[in-house]
C-alpha atoms as a PDB file:
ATOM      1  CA  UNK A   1      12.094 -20.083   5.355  1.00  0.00           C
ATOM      2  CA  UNK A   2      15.291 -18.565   7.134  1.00  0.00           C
ATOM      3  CA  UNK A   3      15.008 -14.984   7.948  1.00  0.00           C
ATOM      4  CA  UNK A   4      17.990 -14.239   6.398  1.00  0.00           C
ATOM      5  CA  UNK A   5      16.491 -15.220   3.265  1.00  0.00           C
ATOM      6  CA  UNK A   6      13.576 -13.034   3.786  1.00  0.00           C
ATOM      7  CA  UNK A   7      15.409 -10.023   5.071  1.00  0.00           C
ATOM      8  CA  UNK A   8      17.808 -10.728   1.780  1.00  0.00           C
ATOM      9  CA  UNK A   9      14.651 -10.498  -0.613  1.00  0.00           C
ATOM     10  CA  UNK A  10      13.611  -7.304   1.009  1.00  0.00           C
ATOM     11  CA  UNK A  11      16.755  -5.631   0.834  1.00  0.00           C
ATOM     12  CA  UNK A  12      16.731  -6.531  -3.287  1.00  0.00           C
ATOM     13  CA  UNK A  13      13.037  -5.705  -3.775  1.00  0.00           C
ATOM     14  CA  UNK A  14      13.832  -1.932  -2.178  1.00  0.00           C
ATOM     15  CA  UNK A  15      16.456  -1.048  -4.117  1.00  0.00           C
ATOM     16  CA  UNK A  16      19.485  -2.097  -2.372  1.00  0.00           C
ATOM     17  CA  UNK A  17      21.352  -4.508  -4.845  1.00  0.00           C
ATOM     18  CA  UNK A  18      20.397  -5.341  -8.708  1.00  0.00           C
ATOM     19  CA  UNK A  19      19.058  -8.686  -9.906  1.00  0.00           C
ATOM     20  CA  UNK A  20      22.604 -10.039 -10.477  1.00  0.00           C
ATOM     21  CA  UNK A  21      23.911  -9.372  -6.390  1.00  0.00           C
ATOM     22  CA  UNK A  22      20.720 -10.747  -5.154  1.00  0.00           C
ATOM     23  CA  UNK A  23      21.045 -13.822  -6.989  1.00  0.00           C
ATOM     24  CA  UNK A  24      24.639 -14.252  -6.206  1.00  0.00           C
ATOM     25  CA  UNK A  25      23.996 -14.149  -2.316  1.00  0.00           C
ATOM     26  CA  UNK A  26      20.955 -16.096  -2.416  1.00  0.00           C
ATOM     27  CA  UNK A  27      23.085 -19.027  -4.247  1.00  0.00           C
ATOM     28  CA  UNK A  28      25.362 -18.777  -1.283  1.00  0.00           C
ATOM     29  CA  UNK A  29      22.726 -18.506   1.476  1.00  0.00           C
ATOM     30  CA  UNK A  30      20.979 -21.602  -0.309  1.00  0.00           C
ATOM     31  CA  UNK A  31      24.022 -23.939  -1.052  1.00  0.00           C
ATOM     32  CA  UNK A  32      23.157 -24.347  -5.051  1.00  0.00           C
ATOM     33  CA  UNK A  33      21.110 -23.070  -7.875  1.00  0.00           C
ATOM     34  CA  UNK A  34      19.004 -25.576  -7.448  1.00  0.00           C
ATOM     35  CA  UNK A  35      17.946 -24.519  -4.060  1.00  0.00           C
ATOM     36  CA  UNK A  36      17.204 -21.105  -5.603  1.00  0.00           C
ATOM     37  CA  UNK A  37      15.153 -22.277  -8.325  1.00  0.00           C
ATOM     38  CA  UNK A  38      12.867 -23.957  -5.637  1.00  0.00           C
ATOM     39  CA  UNK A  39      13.215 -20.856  -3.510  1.00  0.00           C
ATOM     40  CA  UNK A  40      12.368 -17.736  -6.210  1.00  0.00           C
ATOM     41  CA  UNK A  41       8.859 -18.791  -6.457  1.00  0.00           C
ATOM     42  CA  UNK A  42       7.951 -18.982  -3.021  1.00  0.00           C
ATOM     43  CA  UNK A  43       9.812 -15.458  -2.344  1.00  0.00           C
ATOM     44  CA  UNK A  44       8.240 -13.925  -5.533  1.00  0.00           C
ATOM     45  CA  UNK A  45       5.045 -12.858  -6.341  1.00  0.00           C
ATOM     46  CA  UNK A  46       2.724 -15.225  -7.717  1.00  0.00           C
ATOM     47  CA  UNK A  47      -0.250 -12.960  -8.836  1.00  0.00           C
ATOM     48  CA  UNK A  48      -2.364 -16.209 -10.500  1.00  0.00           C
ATOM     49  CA  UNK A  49      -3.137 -15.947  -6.490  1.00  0.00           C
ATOM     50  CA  UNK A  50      -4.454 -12.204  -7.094  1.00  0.00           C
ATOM     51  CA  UNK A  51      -7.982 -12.674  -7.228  1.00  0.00           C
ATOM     52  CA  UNK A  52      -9.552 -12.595  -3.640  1.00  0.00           C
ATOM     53  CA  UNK A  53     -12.520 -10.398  -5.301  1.00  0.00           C
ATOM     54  CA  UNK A  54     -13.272 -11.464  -8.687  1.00  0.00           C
ATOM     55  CA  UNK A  55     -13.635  -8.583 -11.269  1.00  0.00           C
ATOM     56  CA  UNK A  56     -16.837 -10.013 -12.117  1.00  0.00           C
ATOM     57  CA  UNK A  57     -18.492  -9.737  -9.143  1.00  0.00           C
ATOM     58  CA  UNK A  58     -21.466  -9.034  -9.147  1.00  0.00           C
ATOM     59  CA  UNK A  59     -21.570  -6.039  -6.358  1.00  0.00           C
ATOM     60  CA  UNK A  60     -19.300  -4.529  -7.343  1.00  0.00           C
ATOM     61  CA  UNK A  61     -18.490  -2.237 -10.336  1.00  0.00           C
ATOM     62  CA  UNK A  62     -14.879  -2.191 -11.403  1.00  0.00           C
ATOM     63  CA  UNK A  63     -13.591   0.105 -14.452  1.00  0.00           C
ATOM     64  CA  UNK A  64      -9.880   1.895 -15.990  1.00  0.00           C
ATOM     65  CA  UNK A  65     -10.399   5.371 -15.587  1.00  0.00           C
ATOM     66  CA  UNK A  66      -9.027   8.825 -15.730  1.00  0.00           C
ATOM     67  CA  UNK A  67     -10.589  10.932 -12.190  1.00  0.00           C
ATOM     68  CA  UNK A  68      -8.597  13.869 -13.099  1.00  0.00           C
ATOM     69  CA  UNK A  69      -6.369  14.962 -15.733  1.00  0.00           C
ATOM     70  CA  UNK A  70      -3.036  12.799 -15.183  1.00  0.00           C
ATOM     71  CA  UNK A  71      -4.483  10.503 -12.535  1.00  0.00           C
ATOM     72  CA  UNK A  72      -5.032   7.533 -14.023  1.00  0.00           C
ATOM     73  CA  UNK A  73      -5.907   4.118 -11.798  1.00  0.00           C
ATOM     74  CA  UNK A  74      -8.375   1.090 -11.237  1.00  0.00           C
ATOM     75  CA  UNK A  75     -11.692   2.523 -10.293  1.00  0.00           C
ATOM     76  CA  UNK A  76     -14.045   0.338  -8.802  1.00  0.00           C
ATOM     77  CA  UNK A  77     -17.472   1.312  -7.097  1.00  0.00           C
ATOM     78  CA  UNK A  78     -20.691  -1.116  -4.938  1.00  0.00           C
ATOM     79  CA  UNK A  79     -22.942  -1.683  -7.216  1.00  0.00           C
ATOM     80  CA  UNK A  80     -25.838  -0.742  -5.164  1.00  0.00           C
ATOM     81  CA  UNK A  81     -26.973   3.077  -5.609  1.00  0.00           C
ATOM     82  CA  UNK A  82     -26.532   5.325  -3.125  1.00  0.00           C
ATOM     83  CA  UNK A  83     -23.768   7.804  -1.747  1.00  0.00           C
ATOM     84  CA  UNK A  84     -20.149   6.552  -0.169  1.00  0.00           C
ATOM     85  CA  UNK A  85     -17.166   7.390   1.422  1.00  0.00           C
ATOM     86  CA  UNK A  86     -14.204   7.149  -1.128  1.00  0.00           C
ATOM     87  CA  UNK A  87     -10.519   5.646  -0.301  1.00  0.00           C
ATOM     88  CA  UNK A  88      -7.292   5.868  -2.086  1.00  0.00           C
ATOM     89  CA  UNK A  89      -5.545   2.920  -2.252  1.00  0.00           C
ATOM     90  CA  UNK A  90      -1.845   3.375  -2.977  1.00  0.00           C
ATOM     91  CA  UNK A  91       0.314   0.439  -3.972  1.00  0.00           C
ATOM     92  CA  UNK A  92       3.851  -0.867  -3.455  1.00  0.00           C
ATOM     93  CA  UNK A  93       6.716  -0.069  -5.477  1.00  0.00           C
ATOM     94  CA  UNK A  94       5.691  -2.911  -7.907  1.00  0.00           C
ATOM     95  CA  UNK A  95       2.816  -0.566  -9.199  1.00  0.00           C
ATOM     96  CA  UNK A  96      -0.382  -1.304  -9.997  1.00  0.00           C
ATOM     97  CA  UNK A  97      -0.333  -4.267 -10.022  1.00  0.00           C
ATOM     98  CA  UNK A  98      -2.780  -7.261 -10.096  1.00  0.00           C
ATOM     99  CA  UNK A  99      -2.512  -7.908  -6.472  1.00  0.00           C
ATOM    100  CA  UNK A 100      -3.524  -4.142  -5.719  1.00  0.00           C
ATOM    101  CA  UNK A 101      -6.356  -3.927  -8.305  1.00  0.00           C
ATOM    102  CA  UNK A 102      -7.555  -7.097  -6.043  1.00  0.00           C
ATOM    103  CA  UNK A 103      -7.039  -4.715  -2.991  1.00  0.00           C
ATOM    104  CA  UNK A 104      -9.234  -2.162  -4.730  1.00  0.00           C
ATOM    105  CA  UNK A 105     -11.730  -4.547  -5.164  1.00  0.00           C
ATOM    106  CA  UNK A 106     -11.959  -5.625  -1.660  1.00  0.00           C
ATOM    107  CA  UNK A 107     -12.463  -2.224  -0.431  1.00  0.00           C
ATOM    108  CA  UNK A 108     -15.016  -1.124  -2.403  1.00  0.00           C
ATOM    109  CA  UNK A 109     -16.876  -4.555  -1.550  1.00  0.00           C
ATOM    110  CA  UNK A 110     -16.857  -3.318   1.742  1.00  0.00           C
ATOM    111  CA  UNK A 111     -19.146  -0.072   0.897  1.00  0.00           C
ATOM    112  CA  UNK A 112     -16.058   1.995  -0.393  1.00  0.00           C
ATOM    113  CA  UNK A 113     -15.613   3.828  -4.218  1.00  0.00           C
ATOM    114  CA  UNK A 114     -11.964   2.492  -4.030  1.00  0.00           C
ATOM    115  CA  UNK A 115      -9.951   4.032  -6.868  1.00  0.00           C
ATOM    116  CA  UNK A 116      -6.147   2.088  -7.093  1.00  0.00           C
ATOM    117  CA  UNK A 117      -3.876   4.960  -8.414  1.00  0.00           C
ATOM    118  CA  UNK A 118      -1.293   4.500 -11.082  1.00  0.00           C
ATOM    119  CA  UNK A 119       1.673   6.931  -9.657  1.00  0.00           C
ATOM    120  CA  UNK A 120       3.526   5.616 -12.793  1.00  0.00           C
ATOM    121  CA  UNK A 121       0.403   7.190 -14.916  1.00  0.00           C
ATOM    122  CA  UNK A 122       3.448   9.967 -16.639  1.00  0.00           C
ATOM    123  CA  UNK A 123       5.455   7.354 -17.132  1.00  0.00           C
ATOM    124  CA  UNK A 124       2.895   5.348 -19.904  1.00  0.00           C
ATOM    125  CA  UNK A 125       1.889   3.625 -16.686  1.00  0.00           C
ATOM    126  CA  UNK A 126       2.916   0.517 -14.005  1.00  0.00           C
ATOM    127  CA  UNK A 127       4.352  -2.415 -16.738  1.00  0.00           C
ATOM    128  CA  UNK A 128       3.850  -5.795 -16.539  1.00  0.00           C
ATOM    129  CA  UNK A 129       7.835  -6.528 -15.291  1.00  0.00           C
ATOM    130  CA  UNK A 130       7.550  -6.214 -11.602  1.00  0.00           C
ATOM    131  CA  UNK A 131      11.302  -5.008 -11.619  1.00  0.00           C
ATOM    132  CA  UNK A 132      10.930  -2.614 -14.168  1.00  0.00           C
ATOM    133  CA  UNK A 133       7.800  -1.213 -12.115  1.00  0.00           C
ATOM    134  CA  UNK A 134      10.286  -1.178  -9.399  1.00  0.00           C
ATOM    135  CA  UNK A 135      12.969   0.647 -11.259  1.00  0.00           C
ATOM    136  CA  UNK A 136      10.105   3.221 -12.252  1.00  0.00           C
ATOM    137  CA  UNK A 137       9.037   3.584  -8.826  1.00  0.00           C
ATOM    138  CA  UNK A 138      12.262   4.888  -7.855  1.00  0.00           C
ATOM    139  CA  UNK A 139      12.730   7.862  -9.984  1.00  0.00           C
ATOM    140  CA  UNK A 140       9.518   8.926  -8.715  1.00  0.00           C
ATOM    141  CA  UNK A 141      10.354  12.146  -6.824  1.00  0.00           C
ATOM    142  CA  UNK A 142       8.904  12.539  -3.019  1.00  0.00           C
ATOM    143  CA  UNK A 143       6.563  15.773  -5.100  1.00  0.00           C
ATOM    144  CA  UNK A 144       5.295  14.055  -7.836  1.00  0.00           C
ATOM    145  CA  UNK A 145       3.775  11.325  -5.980  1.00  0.00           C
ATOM    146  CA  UNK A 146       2.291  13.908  -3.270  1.00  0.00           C
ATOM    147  CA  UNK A 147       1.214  15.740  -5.688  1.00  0.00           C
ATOM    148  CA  UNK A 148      -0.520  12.420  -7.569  1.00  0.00           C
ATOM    149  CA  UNK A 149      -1.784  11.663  -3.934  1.00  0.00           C
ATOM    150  CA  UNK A 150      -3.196  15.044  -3.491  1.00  0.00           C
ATOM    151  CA  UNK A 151      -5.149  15.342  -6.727  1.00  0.00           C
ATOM    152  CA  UNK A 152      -6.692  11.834  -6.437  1.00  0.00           C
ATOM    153  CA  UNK A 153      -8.174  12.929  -3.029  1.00  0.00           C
ATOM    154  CA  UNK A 154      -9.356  16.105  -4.665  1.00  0.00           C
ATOM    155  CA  UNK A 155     -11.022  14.358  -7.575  1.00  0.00           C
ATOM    156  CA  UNK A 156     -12.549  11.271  -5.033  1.00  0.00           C
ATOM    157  CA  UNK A 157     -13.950  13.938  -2.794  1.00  0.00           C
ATOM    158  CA  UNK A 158     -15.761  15.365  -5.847  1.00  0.00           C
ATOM    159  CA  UNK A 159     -16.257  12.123  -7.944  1.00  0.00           C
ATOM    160  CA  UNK A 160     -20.223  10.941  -8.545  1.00  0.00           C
ATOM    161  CA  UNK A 161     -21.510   8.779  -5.729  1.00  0.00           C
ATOM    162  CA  UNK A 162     -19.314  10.451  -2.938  1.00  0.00           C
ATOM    163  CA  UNK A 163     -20.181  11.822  -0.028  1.00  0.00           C
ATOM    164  CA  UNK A 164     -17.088  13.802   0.043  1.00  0.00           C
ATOM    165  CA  UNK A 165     -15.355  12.073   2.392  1.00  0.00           C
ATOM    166  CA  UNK A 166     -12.035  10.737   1.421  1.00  0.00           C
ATOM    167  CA  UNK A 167      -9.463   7.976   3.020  1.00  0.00           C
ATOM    168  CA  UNK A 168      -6.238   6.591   2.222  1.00  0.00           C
ATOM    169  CA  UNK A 169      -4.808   2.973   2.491  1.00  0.00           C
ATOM    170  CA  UNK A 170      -1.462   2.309   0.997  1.00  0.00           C
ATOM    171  CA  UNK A 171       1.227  -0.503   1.705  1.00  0.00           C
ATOM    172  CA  UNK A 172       5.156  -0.482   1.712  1.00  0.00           C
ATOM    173  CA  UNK A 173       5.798   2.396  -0.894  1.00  0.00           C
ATOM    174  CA  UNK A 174       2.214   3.337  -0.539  1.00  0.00           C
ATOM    175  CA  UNK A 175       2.300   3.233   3.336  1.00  0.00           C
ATOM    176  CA  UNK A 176       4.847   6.026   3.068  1.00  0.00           C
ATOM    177  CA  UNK A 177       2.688   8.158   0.397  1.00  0.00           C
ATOM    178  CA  UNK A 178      -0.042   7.827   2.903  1.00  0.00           C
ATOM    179  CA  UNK A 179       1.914   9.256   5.488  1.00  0.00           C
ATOM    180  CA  UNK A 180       3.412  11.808   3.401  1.00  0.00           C
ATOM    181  CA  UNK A 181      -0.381  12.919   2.105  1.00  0.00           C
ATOM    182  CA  UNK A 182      -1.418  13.155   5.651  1.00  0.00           C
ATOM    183  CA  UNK A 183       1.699  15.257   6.946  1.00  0.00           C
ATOM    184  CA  UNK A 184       0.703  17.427   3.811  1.00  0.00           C
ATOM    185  CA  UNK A 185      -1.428  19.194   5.513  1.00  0.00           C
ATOM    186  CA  UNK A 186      -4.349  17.810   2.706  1.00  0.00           C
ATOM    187  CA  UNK A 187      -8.116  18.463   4.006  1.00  0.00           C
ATOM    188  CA  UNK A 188      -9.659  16.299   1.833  1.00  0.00           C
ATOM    189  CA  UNK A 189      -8.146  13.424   3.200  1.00  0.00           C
ATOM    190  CA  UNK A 190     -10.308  12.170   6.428  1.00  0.00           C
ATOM    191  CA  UNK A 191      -8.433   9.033   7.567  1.00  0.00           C
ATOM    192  CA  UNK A 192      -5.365   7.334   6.554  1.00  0.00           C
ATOM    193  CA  UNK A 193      -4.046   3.889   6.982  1.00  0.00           C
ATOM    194  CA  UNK A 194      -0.352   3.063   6.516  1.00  0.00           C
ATOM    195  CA  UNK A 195       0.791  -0.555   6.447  1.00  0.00           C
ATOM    196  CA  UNK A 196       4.444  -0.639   6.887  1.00  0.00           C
ATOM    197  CA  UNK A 197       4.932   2.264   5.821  1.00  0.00           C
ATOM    198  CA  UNK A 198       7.962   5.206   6.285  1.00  0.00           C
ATOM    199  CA  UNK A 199       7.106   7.697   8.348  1.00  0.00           C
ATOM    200  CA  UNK A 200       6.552  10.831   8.134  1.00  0.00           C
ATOM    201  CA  UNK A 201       9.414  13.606   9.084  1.00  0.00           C
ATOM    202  CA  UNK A 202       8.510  14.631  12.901  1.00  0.00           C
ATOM    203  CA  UNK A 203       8.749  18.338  11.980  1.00  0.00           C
ATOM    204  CA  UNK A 204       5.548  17.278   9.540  1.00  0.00           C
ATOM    205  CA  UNK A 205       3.476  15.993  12.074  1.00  0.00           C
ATOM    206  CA  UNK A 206       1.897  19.535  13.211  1.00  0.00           C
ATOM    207  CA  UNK A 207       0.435  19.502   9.599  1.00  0.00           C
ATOM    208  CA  UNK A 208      -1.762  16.261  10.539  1.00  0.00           C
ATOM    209  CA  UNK A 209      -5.176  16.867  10.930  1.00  0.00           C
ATOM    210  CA  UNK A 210      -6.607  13.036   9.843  1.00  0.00           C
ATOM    211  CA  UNK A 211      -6.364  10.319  12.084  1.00  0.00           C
ATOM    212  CA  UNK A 212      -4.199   7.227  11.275  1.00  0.00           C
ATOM    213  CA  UNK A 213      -3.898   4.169  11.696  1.00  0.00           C
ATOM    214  CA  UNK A 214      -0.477   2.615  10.993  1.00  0.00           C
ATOM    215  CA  UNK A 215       0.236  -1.527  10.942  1.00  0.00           C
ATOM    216  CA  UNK A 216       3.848  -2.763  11.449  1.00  0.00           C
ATOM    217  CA  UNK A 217       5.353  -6.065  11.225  1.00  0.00           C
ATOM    218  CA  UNK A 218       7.415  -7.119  14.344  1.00  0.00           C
ATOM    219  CA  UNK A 219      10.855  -8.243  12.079  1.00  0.00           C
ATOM    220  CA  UNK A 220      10.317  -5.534   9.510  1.00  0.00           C
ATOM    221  CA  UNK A 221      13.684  -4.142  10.958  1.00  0.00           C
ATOM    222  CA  UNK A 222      13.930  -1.506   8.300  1.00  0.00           C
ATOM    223  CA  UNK A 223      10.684   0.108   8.540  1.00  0.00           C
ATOM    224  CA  UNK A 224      10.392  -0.052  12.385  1.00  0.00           C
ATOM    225  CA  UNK A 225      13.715   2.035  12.728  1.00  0.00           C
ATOM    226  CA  UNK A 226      11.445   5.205  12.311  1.00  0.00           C
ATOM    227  CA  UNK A 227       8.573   4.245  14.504  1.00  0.00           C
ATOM    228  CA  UNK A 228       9.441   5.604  17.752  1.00  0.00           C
ATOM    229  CA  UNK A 229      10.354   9.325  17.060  1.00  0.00           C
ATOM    230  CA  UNK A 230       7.757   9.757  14.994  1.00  0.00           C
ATOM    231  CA  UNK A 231       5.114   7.916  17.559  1.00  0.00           C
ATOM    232  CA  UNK A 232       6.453  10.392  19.633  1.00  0.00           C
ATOM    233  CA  UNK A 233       6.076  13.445  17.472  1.00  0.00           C
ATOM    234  CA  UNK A 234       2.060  12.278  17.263  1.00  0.00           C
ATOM    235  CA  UNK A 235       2.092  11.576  21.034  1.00  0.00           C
ATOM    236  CA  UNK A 236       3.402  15.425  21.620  1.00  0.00           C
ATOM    237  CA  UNK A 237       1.274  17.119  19.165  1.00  0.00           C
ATOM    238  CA  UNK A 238      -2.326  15.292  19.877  1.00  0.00           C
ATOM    239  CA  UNK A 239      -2.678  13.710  16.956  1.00  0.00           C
ATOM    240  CA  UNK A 240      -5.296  10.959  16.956  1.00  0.00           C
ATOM    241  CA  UNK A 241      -3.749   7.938  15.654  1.00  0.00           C
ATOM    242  CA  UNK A 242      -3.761   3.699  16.706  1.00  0.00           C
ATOM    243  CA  UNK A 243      -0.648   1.619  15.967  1.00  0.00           C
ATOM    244  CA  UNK A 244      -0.274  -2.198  15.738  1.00  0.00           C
ATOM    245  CA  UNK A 245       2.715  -4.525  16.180  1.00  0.00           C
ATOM    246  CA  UNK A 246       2.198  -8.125  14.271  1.00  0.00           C
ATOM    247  CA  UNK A 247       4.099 -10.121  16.340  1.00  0.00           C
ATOM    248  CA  UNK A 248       5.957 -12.841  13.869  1.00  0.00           C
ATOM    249  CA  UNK A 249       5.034 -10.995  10.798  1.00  0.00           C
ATOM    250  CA  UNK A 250       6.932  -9.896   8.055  1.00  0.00           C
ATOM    251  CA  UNK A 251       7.170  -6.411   5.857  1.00  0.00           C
ATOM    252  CA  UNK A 252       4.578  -7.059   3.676  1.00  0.00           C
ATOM    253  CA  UNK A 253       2.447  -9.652   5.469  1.00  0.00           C
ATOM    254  CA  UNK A 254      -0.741  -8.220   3.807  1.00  0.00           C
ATOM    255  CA  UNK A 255       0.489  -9.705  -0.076  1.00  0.00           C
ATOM    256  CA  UNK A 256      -0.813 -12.939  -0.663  1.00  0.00           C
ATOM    257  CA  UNK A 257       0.487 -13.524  -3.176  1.00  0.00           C
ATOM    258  CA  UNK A 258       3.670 -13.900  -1.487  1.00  0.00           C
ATOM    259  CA  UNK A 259       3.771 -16.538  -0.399  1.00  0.00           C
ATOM    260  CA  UNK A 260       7.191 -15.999   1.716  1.00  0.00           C
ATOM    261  CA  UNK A 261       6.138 -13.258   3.567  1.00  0.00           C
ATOM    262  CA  UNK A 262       2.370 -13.341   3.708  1.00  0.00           C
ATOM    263  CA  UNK A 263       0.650 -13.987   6.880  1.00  0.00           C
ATOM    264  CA  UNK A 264      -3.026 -14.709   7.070  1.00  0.00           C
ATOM    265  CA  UNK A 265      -3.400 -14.441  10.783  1.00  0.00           C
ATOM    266  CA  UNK A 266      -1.915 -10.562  10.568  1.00  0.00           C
ATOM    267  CA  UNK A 267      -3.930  -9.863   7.441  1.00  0.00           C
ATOM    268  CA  UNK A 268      -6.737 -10.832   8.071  1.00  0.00           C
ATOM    269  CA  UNK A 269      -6.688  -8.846  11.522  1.00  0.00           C
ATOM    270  CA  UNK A 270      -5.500  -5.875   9.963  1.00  0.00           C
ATOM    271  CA  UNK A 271      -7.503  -5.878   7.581  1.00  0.00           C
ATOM    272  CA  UNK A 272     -10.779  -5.939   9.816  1.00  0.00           C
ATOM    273  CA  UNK A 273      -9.259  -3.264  11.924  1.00  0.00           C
ATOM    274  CA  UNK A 274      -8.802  -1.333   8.916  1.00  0.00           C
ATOM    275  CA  UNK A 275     -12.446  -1.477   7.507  1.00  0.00           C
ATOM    276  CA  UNK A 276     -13.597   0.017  11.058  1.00  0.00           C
ATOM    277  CA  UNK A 277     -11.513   2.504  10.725  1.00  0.00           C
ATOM    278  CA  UNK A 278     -12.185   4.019   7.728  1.00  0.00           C
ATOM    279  CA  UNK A 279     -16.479   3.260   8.244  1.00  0.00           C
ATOM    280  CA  UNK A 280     -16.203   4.993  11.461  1.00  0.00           C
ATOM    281  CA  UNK A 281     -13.872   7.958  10.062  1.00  0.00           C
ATOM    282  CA  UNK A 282     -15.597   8.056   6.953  1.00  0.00           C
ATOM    283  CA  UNK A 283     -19.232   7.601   7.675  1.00  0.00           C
END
């Protein structure tokens, strides 16, 4: 698909034109309406593709809960007994949606008790219209969701079946909350991972005391503005962190269920590099 396209669809799906504009300019970019109709479904999410880890599974444990009064989220734990590290997983600005619950799953499959945060929780929580989610998303203010992100660690460090060790893996919107949690200052969080995420003000970066991981896509124009002062701001304080370009890839090249922007060979990369990560951080 043209990168223009693309780049157009991102630009909509952050905020920076309404449903109307986007349509419009795709019309034009496309050459009809009938070239959009074949193009929407390839650009939107399609989450009947949302089910990499079946809820069923059977090693795995999945459940709605409440961890702590207001946080509210997709809790899912191995089934086998015994004690484990704990991550936050912090979704896009779509909410909680079925793609992230399938996230969730993932990670706790991989040894984890993975709990997917609703950060629209006060709001009645994430609906089922991805743009409304969106619209939700955005009156979000920069403190409520650190302060959602700070008593989810809080309750995972404390939760049954924890060893009190506590990680963070968020992606676009969530990227950002992850660095935002880290440059908090938090000490309950032990390792974050930010997939094209926004960074974190470089006058923050002193307050980092977890090491990070952050994945970026290589035409993700928008996001990679910010990378280099604040790459530098880690370099100049010591802070332990490992970045990684994705040549070819696209903001949000971990979704499959887009199936515009997702890239397999990036995701699947990431995600190994990911699961290290956190096992070695988190023990």
């Amino acid at each position: 698909m043209d990168q223009k396209i693309i780049d157009l669809f991102d630009k909509y799906t952050h905020g920076g034109m309404n449903r109307r504009d986007f349509l419009e300019k795709l019309t034009l970019m496309a050459g009809s309406a009938a070239a959009v109709t074949a193009i929407l479904p390839v650009l939107e999410n399609n989450y009947a593709q949302a089910e990499v880890v079946p809820e069923n599974d059977p090693t795995i444990k999945a459940q709605t809960a409440e961890i702590a009064p207001g946080i509210s989220g997709y809790l899912v734990r191995p089934a086998a007994e015994g004690s484990s590290p704990a991550v936050l997983v912090i979704h896009e600005n779509r909410g909680l949606n079925p793609h992230i619950k399938d996230v969730t799953r993932r990670m706790a499959k991989e040894g984890f008790i993975a709990f997917g945060g609703d950060y629209l929780t006060a709001m009645g929580g994430t609906p089922a219209d991805a743009d409304k989610a969106r619209e939700m998303i955005g009156t979000l203010t920069p403190e409520d969701a650190l302060s959602f992100s700070q008593k989810a660690a809080a309750a995972l460090a404390a939760i049954a079946g924890s060893n009190g060790k506590v990680g963070a893996i968020g992606f676009c919107w969530g990227g950002g909350a992850v660095n935002a949690l880290a440059a908090s200052g938090d000490q309950n969080l032990k390792a974050g991972v930010a997939y094209y995420g926004r960074q974190a003000a470089a006058a923050d970066v002193p307050k980092i005391s977890a090491p990070l991981m952050l994945h970026y896509a290589s035409l993700d124009e928008r996001i990679n503005a910010g990378i280099a002062e604040f790459e530098s701001a880690l370099k100049a304080n010591g802070k332990a962190y490992e970045l990684h370009m994705y040549e070819g890839a696209n903001h949000a090249f971990n979704n499959d269920t887009n199936a515009a922007r997702y890239s397999k060979e990036a995701s699947d990369l990431a995600w190994s590099r990911t699961v290290e990560f956190l096992k070695t951080h988190l023990g």
